[in-house]
PDB file of N, CA and C in Angstrom:
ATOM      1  N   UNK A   1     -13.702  -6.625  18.769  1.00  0.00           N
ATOM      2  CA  UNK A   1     -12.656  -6.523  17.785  1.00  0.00           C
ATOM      3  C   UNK A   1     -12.836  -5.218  17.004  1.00  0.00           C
ATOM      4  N   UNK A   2     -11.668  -4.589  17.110  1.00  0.00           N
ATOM      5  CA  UNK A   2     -11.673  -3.026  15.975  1.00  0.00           C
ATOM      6  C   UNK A   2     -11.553  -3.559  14.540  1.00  0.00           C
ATOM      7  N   UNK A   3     -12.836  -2.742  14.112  1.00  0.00           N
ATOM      8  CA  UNK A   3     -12.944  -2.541  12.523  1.00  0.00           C
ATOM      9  C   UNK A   3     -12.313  -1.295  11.950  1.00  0.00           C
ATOM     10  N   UNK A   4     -11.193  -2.175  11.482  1.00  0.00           N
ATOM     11  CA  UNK A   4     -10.468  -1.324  10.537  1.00  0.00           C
ATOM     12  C   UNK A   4     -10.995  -0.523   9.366  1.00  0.00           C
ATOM     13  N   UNK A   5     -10.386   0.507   8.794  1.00  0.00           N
ATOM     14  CA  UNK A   5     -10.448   1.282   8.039  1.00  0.00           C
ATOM     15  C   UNK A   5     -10.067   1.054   6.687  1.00  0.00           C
ATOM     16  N   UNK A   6     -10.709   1.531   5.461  1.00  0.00           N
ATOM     17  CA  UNK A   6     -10.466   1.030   3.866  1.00  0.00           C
ATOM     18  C   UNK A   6      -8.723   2.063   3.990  1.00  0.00           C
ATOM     19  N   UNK A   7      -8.507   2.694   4.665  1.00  0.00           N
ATOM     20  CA  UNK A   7      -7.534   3.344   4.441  1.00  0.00           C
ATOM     21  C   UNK A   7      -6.084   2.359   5.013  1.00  0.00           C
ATOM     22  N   UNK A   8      -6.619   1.943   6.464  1.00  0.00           N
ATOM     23  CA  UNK A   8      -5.542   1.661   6.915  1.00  0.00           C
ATOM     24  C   UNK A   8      -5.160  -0.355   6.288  1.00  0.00           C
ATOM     25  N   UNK A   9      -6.179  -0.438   5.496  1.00  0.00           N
ATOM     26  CA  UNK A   9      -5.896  -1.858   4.823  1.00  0.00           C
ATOM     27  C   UNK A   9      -5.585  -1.734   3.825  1.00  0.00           C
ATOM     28  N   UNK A  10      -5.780  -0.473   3.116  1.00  0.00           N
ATOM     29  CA  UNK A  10      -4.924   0.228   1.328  1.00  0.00           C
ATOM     30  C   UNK A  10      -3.548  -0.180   2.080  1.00  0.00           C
ATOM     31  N   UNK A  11      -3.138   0.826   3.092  1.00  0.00           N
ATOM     32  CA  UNK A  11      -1.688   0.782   3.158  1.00  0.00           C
ATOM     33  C   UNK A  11      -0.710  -0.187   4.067  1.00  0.00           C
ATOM     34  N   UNK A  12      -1.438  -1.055   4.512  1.00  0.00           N
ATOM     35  CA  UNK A  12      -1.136  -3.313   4.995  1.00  0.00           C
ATOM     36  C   UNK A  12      -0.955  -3.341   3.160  1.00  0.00           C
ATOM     37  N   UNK A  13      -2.262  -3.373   2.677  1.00  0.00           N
ATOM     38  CA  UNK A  13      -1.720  -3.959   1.272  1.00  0.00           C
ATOM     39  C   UNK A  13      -1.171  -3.784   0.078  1.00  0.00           C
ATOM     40  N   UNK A  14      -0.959  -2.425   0.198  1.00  0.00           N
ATOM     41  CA  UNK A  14       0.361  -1.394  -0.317  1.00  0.00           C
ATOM     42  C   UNK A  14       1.719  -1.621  -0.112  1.00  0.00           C
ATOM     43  N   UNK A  15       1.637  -2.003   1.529  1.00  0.00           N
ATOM     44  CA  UNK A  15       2.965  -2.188   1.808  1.00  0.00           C
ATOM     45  C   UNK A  15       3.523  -3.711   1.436  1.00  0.00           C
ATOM     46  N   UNK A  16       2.754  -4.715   1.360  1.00  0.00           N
ATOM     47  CA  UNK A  16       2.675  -5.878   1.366  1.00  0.00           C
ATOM     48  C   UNK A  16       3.199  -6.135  -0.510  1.00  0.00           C
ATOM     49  N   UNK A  17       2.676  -5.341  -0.756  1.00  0.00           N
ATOM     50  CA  UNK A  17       2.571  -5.862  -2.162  1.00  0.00           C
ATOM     51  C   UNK A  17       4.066  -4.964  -2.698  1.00  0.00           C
ATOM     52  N   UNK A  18       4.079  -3.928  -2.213  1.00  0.00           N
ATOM     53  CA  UNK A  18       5.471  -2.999  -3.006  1.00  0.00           C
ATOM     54  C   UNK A  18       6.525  -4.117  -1.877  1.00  0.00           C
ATOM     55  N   UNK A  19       6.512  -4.306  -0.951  1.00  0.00           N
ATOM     56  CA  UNK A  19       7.560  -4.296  -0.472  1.00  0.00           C
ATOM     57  C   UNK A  19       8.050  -6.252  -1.303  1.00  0.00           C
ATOM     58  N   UNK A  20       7.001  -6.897  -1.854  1.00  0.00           N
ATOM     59  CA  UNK A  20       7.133  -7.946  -2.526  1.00  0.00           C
ATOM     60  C   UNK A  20       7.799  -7.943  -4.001  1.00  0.00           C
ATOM     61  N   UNK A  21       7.194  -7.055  -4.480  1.00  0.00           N
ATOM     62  CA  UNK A  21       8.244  -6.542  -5.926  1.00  0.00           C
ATOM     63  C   UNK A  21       9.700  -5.734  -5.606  1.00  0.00           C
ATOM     64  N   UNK A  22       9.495  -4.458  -4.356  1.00  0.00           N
ATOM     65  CA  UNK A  22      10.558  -4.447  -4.461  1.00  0.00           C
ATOM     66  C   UNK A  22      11.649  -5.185  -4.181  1.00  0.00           C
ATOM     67  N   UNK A  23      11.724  -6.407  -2.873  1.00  0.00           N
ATOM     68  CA  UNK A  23      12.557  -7.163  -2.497  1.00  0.00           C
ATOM     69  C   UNK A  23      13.122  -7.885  -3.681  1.00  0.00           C
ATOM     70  N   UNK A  24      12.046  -8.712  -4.324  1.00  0.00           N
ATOM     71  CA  UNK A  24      11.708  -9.336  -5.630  1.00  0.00           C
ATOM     72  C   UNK A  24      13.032  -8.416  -6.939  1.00  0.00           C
ATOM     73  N   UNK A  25      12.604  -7.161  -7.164  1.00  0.00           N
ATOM     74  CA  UNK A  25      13.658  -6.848  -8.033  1.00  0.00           C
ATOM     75  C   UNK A  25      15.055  -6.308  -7.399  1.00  0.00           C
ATOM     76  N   UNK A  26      15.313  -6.196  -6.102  1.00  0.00           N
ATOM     77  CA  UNK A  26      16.274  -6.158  -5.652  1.00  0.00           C
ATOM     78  C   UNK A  26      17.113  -7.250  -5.383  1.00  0.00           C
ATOM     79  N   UNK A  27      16.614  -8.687  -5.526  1.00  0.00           N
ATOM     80  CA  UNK A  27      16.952 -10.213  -5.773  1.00  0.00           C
ATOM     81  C   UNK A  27      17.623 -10.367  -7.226  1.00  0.00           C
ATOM     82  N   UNK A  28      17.270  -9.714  -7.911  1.00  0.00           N
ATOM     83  CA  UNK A  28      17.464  -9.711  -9.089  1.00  0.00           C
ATOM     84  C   UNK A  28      18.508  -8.967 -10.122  1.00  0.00           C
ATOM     85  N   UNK A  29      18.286  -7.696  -9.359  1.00  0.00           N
ATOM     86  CA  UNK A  29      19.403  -6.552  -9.575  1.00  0.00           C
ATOM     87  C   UNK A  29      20.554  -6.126  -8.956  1.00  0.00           C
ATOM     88  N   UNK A  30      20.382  -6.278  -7.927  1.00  0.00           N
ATOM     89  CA  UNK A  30      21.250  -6.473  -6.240  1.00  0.00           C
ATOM     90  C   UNK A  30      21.512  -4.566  -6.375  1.00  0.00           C
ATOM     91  N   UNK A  31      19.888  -4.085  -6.659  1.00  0.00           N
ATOM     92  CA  UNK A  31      20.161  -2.255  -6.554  1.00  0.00           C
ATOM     93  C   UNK A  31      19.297  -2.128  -5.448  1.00  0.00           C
ATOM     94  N   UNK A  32      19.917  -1.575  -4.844  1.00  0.00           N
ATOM     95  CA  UNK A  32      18.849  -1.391  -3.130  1.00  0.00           C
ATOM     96  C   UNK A  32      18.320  -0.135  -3.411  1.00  0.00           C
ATOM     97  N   UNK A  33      18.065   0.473  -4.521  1.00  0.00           N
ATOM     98  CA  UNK A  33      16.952   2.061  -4.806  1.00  0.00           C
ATOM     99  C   UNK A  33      16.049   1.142  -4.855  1.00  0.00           C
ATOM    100  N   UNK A  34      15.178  -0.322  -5.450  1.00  0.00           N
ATOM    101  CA  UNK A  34      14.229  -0.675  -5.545  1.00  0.00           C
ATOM    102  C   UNK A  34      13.801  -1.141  -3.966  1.00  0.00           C
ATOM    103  N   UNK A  35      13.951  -0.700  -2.910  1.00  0.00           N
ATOM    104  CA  UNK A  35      13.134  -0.763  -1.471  1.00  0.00           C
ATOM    105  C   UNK A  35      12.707   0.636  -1.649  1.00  0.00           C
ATOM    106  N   UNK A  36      12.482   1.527  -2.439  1.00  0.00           N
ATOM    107  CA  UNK A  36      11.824   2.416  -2.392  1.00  0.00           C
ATOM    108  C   UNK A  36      10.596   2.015  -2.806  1.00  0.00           C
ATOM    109  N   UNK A  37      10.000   1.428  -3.238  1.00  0.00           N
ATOM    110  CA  UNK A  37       9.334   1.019  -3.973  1.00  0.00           C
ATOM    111  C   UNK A  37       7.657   0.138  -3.362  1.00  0.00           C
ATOM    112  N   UNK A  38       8.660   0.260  -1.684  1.00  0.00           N
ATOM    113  CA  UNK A  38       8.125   0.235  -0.379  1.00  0.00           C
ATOM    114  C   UNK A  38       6.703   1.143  -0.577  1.00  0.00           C
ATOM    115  N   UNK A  39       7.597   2.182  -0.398  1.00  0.00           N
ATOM    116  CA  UNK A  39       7.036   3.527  -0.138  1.00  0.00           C
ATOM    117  C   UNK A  39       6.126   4.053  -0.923  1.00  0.00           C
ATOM    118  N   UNK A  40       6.371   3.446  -2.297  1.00  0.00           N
ATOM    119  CA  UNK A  40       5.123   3.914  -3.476  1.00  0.00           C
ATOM    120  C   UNK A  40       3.678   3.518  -2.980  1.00  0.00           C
ATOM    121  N   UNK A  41       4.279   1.788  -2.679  1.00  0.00           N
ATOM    122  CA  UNK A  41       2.969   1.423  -2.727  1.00  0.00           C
ATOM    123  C   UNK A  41       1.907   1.607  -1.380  1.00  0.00           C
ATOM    124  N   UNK A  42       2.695   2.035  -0.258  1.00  0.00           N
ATOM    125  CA  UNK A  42       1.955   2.505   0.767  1.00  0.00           C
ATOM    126  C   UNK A  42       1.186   4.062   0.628  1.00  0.00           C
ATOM    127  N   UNK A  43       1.893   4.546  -0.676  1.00  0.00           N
ATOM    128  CA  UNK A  43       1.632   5.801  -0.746  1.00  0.00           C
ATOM    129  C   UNK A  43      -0.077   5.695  -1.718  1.00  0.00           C
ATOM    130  N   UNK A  44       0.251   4.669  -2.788  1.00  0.00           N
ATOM    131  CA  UNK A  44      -0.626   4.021  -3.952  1.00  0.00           C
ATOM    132  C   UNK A  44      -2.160   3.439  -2.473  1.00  0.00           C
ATOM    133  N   UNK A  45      -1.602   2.864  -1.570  1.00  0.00           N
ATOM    134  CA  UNK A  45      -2.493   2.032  -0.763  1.00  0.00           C
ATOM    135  C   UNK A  45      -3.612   3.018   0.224  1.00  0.00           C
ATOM    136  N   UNK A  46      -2.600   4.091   0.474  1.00  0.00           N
ATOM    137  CA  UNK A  46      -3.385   4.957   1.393  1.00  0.00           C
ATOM    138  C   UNK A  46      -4.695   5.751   0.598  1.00  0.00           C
ATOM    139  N   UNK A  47      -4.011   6.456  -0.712  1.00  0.00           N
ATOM    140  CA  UNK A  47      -4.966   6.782  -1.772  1.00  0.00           C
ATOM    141  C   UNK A  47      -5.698   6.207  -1.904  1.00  0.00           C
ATOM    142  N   UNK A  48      -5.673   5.067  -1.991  1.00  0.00           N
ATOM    143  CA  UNK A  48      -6.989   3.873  -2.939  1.00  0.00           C
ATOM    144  C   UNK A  48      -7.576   4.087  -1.465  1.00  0.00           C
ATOM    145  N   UNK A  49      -7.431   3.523  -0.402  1.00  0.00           N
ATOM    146  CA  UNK A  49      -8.305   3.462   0.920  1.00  0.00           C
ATOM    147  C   UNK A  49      -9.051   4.961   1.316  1.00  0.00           C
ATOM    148  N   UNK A  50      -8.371   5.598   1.334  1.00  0.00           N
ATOM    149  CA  UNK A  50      -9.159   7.273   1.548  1.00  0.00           C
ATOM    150  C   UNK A  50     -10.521   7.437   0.450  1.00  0.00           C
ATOM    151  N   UNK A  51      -9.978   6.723  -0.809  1.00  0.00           N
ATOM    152  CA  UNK A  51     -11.051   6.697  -1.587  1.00  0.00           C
ATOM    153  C   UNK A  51     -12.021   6.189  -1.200  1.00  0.00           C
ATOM    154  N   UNK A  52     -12.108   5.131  -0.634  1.00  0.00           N
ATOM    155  CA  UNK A  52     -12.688   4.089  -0.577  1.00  0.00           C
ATOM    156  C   UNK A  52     -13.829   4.013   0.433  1.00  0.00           C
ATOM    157  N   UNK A  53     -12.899   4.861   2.027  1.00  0.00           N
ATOM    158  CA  UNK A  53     -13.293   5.521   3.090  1.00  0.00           C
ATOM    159  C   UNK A  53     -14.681   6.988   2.756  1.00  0.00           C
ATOM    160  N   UNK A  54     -14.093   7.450   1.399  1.00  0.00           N
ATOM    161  CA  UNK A  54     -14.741   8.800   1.710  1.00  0.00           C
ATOM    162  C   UNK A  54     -16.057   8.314   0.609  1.00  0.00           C
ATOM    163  N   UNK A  55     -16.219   7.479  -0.565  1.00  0.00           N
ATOM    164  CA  UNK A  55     -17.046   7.148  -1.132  1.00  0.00           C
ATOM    165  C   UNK A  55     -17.867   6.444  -0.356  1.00  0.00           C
ATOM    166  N   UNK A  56     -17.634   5.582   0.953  1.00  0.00           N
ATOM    167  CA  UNK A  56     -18.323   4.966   1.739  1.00  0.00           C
ATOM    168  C   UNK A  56     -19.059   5.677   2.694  1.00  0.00           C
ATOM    169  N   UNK A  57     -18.498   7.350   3.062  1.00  0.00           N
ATOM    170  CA  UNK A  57     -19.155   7.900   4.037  1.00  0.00           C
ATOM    171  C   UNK A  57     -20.501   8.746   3.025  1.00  0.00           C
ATOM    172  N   UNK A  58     -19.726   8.829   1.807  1.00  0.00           N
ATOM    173  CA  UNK A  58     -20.822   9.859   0.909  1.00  0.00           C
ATOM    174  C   UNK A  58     -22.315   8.623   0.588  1.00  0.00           C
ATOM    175  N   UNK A  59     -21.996   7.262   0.679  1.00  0.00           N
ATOM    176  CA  UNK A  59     -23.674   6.729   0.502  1.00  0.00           C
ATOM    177  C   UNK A  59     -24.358   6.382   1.688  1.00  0.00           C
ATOM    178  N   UNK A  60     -23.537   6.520   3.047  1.00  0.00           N
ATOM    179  CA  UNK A  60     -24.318   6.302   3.973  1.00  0.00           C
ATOM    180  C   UNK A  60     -25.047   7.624   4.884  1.00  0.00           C
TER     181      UNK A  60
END
């Protein structure tokens, strides 16, 4: 089984989570600019994981 990457599970749970608020306030507002909102958080997810990735290569 492939072991995934802190990067490529930032942006599963980036996407997971923006695409839950945005649907969420687009239920609410009926404004379809909030599926952008997609995109933040994959953008928010990849960051946090690269971090995560490169602090992990700097203690080993």
């Amino acid at each position: 089984m492939k072991k995934y990457s802190y990067t490529e599970l930032g942006m599963l749970s980036g996407m997971f989570i923006g695409s839950g608020i945005g649907i969420t306030a687009f239920v609410i507002t009926n404004n379809a600019l909030f599926f952008t909102v997609t995109g933040f958080g994959i953008i928010i997810g990849l960051g946090v994981g690269s971090l995560l990735d490169r602090r992990k290569r700097q203690l080993t």
